[in-house]
PDB file of N, CA and C in Angstrom:
ATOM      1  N   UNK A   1     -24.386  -4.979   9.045  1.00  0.00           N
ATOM      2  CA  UNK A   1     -23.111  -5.644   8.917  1.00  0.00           C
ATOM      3  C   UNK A   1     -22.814  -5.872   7.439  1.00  0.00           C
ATOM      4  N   UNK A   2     -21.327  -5.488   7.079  1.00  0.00           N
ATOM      5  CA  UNK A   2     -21.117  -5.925   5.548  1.00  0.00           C
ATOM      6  C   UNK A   2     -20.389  -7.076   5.897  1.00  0.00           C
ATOM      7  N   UNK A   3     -20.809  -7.778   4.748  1.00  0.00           N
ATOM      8  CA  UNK A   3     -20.411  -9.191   4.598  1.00  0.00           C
ATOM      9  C   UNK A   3     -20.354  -9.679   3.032  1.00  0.00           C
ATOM     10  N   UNK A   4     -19.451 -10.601   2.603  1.00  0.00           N
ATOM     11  CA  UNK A   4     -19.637 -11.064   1.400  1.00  0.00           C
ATOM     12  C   UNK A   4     -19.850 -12.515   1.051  1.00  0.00           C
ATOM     13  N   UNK A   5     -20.307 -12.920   0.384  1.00  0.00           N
ATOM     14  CA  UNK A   5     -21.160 -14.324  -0.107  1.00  0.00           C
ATOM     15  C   UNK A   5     -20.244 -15.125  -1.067  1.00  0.00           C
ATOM     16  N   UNK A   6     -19.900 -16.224  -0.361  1.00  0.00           N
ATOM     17  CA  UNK A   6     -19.495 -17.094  -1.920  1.00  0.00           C
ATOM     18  C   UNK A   6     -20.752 -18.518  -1.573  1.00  0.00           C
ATOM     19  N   UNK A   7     -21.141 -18.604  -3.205  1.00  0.00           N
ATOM     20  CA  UNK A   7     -22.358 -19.793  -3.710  1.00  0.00           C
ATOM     21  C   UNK A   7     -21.578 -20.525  -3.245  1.00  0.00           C
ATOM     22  N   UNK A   8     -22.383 -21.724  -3.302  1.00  0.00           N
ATOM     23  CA  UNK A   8     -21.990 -23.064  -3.131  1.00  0.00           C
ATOM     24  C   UNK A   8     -23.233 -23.962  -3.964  1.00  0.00           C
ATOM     25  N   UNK A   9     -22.524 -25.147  -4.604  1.00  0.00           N
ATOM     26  CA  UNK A   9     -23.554 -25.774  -5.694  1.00  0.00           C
ATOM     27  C   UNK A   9     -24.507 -26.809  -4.641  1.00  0.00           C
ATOM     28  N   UNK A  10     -24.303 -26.880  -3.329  1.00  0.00           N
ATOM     29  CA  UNK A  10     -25.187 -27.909  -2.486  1.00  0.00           C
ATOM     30  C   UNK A  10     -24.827 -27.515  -0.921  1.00  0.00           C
ATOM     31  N   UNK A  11     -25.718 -27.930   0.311  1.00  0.00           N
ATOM     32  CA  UNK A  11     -24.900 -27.889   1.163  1.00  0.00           C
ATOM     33  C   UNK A  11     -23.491 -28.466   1.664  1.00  0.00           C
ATOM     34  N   UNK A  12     -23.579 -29.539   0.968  1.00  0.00           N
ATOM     35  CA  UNK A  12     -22.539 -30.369   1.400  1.00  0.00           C
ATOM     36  C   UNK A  12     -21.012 -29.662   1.047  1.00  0.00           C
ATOM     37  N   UNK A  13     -21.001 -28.691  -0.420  1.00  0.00           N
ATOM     38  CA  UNK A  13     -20.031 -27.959  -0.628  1.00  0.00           C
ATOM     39  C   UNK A  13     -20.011 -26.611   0.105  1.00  0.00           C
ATOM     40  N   UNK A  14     -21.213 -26.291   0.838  1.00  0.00           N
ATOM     41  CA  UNK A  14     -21.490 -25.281   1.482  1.00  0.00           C
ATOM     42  C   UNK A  14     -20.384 -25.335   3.044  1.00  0.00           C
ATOM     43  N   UNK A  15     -21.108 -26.536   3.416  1.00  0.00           N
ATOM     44  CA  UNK A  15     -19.746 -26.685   4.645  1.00  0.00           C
ATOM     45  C   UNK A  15     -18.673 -27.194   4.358  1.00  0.00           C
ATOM     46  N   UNK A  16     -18.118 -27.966   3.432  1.00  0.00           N
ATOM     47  CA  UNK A  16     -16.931 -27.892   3.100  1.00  0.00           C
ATOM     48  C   UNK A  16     -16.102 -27.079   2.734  1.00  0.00           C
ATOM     49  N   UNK A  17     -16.454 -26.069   2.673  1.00  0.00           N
ATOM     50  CA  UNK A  17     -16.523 -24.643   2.673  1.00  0.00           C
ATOM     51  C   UNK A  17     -16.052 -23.980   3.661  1.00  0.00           C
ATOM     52  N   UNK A  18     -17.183 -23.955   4.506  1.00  0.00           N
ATOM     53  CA  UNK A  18     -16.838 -23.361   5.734  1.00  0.00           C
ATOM     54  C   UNK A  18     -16.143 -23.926   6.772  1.00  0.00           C
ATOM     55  N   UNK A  19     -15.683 -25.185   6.354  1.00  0.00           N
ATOM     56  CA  UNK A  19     -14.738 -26.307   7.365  1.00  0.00           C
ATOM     57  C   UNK A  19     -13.435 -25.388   6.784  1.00  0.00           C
ATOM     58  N   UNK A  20     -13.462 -25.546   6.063  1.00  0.00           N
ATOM     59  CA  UNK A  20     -12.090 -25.366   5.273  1.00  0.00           C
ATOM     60  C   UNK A  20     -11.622 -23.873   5.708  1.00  0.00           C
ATOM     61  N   UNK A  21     -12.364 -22.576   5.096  1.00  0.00           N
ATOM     62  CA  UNK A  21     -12.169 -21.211   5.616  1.00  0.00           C
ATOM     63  C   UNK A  21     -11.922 -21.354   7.307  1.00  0.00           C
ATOM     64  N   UNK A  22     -13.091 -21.693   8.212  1.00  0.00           N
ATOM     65  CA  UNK A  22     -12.701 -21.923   9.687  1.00  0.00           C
ATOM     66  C   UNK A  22     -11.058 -22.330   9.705  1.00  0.00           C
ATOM     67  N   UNK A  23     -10.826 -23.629   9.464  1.00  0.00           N
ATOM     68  CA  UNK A  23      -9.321 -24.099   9.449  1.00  0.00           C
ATOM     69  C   UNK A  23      -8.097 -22.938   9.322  1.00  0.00           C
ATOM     70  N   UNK A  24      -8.583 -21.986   8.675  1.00  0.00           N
ATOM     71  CA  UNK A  24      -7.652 -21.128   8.156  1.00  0.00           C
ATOM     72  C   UNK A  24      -7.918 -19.810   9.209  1.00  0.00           C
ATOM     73  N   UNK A  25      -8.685 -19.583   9.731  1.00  0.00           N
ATOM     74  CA  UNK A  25      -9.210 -18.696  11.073  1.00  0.00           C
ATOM     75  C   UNK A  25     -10.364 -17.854  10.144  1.00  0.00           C
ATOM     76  N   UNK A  26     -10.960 -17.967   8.697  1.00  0.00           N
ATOM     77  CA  UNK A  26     -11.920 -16.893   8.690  1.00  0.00           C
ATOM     78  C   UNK A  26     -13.134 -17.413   8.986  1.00  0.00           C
ATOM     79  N   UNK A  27     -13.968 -16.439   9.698  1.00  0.00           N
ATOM     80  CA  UNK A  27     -15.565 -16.697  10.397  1.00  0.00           C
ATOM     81  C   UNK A  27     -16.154 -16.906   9.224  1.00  0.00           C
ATOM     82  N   UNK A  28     -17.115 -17.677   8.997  1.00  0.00           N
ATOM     83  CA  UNK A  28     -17.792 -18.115   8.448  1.00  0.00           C
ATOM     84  C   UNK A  28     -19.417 -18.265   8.821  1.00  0.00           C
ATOM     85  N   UNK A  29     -20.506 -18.363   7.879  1.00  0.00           N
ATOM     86  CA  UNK A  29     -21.735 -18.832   8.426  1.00  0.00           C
ATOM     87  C   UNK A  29     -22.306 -19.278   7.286  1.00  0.00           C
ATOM     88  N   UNK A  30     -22.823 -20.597   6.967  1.00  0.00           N
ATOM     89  CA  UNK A  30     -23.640 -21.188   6.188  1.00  0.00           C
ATOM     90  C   UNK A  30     -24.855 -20.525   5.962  1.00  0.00           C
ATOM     91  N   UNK A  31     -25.700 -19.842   4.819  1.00  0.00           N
ATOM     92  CA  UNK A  31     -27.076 -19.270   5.115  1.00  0.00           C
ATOM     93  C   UNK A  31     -27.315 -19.811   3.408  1.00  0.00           C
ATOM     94  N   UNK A  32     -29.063 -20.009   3.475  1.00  0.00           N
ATOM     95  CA  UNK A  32     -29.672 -19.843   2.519  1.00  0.00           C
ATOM     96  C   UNK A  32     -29.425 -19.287   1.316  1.00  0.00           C
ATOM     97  N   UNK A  33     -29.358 -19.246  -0.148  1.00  0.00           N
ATOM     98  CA  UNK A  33     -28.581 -17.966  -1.294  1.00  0.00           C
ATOM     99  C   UNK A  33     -29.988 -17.570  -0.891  1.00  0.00           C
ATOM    100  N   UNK A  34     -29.762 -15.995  -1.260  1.00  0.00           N
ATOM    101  CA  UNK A  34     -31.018 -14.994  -1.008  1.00  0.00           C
ATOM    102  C   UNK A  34     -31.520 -14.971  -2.454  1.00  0.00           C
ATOM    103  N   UNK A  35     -32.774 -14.962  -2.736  1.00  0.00           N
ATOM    104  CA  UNK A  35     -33.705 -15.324  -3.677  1.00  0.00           C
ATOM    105  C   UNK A  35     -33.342 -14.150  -4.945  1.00  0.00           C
ATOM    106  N   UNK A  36     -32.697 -12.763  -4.425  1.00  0.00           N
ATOM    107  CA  UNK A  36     -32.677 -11.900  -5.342  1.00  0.00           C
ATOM    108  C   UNK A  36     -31.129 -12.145  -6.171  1.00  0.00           C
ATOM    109  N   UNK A  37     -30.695 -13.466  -6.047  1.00  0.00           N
ATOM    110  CA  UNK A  37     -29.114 -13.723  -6.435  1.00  0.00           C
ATOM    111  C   UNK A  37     -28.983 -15.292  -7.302  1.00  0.00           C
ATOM    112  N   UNK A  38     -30.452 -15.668  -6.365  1.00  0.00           N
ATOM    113  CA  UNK A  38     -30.396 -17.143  -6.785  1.00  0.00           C
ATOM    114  C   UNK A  38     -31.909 -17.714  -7.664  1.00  0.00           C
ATOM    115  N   UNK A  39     -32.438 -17.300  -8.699  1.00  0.00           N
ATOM    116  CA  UNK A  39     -33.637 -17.220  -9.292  1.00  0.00           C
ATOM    117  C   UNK A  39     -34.395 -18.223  -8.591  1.00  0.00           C
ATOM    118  N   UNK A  40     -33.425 -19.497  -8.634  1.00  0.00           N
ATOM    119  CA  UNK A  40     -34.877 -20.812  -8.541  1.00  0.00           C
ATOM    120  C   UNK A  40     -35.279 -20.634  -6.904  1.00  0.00           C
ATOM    121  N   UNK A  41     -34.411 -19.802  -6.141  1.00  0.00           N
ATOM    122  CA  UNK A  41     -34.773 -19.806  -4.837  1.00  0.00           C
ATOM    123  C   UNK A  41     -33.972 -20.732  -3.892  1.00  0.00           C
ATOM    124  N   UNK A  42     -33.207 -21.823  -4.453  1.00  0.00           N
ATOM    125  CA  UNK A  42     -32.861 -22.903  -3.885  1.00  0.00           C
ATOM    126  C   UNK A  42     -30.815 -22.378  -3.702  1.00  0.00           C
ATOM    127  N   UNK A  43     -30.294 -23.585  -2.864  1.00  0.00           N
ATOM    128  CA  UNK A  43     -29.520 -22.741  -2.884  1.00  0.00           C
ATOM    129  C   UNK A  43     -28.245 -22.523  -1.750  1.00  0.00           C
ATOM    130  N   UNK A  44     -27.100 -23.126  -0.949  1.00  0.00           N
ATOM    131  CA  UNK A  44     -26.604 -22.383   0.031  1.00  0.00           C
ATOM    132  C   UNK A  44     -25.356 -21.513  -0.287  1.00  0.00           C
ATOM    133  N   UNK A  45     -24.842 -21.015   0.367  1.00  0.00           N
ATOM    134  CA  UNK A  45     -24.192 -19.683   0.844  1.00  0.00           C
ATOM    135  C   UNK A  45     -23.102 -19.988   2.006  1.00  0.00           C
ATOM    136  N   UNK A  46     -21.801 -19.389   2.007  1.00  0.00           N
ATOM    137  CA  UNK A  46     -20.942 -19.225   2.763  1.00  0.00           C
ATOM    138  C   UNK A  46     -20.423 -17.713   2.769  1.00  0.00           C
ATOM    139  N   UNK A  47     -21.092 -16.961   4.309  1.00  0.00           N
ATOM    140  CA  UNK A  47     -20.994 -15.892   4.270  1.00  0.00           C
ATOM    141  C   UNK A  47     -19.225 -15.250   5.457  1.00  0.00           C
ATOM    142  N   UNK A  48     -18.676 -14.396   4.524  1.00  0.00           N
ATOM    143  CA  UNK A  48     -17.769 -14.210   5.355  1.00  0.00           C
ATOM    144  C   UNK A  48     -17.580 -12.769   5.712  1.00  0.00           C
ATOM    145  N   UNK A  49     -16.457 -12.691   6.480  1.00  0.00           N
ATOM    146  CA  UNK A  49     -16.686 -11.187   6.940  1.00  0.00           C
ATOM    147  C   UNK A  49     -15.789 -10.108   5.698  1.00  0.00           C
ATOM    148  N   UNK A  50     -16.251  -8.941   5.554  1.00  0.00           N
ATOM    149  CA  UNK A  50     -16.263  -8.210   4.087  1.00  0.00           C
ATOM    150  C   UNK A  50     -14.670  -7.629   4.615  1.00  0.00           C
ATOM    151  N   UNK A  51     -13.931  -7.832   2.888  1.00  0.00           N
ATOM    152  CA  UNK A  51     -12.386  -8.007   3.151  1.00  0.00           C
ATOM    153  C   UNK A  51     -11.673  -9.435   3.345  1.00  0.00           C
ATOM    154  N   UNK A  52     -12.661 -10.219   3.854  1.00  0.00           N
ATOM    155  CA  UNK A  52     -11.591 -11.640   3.704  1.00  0.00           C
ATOM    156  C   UNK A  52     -12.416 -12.345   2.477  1.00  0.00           C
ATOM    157  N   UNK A  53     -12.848 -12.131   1.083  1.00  0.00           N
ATOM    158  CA  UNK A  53     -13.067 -12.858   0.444  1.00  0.00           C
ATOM    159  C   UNK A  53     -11.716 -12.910  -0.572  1.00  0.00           C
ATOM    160  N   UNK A  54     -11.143 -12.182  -1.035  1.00  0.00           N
ATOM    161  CA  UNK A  54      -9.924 -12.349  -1.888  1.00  0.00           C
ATOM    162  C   UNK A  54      -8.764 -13.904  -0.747  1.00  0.00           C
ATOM    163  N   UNK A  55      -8.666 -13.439  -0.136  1.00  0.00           N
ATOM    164  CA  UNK A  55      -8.065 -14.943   0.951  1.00  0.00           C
ATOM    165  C   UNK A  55      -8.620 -15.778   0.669  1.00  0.00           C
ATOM    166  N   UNK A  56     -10.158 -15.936   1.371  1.00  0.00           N
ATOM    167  CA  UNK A  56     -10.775 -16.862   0.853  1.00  0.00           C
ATOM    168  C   UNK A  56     -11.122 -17.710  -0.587  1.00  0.00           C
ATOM    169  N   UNK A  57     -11.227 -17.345  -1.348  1.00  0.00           N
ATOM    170  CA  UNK A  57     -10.967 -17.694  -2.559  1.00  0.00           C
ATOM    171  C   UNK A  57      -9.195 -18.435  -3.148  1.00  0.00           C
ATOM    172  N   UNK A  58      -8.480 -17.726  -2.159  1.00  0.00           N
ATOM    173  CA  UNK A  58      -7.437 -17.805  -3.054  1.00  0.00           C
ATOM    174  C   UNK A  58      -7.399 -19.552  -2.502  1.00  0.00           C
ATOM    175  N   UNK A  59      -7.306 -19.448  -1.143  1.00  0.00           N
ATOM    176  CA  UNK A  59      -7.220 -20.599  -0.137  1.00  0.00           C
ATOM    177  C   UNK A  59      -8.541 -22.101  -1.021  1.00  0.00           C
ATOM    178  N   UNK A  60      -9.367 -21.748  -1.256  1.00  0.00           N
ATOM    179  CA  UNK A  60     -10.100 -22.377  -1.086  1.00  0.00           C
ATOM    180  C   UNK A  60      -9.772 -23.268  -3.144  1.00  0.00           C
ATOM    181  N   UNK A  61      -9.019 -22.331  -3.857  1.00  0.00           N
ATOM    182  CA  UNK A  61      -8.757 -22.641  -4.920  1.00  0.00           C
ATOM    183  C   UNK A  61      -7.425 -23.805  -4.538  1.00  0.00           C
ATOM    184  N   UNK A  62      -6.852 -23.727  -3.475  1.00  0.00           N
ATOM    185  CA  UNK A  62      -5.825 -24.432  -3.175  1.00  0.00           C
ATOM    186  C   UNK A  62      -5.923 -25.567  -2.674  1.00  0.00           C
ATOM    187  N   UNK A  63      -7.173 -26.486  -2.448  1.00  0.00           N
ATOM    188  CA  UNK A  63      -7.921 -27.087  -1.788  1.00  0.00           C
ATOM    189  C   UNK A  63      -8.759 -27.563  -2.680  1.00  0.00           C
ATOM    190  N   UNK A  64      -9.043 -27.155  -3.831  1.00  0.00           N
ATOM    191  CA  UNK A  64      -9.937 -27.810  -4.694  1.00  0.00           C
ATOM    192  C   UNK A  64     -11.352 -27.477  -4.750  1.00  0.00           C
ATOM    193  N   UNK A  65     -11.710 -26.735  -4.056  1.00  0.00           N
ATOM    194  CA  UNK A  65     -13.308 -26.594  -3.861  1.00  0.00           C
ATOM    195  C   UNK A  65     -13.313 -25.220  -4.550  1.00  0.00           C
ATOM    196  N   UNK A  66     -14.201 -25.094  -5.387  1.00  0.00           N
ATOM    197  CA  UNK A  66     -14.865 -24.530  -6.689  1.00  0.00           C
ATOM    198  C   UNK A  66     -15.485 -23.320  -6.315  1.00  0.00           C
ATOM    199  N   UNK A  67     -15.707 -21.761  -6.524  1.00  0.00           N
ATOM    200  CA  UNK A  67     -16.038 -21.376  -6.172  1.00  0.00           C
ATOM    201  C   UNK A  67     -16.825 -20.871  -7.261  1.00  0.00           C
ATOM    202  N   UNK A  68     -18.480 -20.930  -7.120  1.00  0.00           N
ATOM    203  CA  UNK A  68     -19.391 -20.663  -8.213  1.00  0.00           C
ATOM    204  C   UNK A  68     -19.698 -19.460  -8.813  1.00  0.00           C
ATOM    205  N   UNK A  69     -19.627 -18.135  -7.896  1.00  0.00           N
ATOM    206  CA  UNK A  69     -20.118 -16.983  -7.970  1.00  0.00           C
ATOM    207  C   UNK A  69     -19.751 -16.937  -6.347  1.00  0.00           C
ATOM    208  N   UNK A  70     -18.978 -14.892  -6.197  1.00  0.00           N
ATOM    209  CA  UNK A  70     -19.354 -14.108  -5.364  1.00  0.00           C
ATOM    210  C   UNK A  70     -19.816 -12.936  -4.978  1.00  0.00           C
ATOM    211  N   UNK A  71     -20.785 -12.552  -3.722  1.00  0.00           N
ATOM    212  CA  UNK A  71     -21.348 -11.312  -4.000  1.00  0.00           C
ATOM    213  C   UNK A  71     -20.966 -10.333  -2.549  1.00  0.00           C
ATOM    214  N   UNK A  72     -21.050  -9.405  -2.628  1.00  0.00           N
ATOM    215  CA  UNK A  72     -21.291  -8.619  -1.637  1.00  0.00           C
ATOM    216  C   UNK A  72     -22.720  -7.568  -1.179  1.00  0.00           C
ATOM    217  N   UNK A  73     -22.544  -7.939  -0.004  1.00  0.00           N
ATOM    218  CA  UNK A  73     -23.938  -7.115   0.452  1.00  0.00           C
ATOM    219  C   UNK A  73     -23.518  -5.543   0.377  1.00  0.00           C
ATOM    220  N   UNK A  74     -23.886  -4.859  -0.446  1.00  0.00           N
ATOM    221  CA  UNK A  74     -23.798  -3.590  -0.633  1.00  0.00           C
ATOM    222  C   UNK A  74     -24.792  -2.641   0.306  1.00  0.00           C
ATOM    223  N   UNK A  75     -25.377  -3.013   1.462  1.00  0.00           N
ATOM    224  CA  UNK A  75     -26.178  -2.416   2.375  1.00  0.00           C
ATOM    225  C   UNK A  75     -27.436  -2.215   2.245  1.00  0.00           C
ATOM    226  N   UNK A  76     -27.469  -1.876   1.003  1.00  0.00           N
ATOM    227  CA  UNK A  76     -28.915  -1.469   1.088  1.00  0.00           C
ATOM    228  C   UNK A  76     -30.040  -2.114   0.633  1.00  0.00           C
ATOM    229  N   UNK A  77     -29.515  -4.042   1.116  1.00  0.00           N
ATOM    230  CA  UNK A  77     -30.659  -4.910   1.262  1.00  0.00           C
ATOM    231  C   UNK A  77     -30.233  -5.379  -0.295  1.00  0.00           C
ATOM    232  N   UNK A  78     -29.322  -5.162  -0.903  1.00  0.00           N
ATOM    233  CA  UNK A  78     -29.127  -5.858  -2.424  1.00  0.00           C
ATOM    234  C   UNK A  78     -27.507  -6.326  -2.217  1.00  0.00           C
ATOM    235  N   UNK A  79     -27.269  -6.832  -3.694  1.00  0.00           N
ATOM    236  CA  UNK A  79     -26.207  -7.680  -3.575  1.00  0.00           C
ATOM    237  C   UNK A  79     -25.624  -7.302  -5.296  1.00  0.00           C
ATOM    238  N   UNK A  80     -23.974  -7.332  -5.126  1.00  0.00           N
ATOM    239  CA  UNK A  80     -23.321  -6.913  -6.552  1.00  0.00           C
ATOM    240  C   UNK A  80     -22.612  -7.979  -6.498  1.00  0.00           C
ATOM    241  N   UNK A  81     -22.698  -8.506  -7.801  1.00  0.00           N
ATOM    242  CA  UNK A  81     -21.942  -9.611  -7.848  1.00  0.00           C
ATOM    243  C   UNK A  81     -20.224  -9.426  -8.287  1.00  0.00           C
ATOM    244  N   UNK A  82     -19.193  -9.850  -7.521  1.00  0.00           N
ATOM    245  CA  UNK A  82     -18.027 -10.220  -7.471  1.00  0.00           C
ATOM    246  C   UNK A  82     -17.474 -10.501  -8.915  1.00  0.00           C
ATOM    247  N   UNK A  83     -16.637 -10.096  -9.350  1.00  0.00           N
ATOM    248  CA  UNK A  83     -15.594 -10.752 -10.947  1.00  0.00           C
ATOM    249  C   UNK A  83     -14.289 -11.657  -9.796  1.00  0.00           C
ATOM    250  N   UNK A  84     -14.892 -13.060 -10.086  1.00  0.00           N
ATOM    251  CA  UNK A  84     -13.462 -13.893  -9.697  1.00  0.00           C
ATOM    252  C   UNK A  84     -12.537 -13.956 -10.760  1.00  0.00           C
TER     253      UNK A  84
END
C-alpha cells in the first residue's frame, strides 16, 4: 500500500491531527515515525492515503496545527521526504 506520512511533534498533535483530517473525510492512522526518518527513534505519525497529502496540509494549515515534515513511502520499504 502507498501511503504518505506527516510527523507530528507528540501524540497529542498526532491525533489532533487525525481528528481534524477524519472531520474533513481523509482516512487516517496514527503509527509510530519509522526509525529510518526519525533518528532518536521516538516519535508519532499521521499516515494518509497517497494523493491526499497536498489537501491535507493545506486543511490542516487552516486550523493551526503545524506540520513538521512529510514523507512518502516509496515502496521499497524506504521513505523520501516531502518539500512543504
Amino acid at each position: 500500500m502507498f501511503y504518505d506520512l506527516i510527523l507530528c511533534r507528540s501524540l497529542t498533535y498526532a491525533q489532533r491531527t487525525a481528528n481534524a483530517l477524519g472531520r474533513v473525510g481523509i482516512w487516517t492512522r496514527i503509527v509510530r515515525t519509522p526509525r529510518s526518518i526519525s533518528p532518536s527513534g521516538c516519535g508519532y505519525s499521521v499516515r494518509v492515503p497517497r494523493g491526499s497529502l497536498p489537501a491535507a496540509i493545506k486543511m490542516l494549515e487552516q486550523v493551526g496545527l503545524p506540520v513538521k515534515a512529510a514523507y512518502f513511502a516509496n515502496g521499497l520499504g524506504g521513505y523520501e521526504e516531502v518539500e512543504l
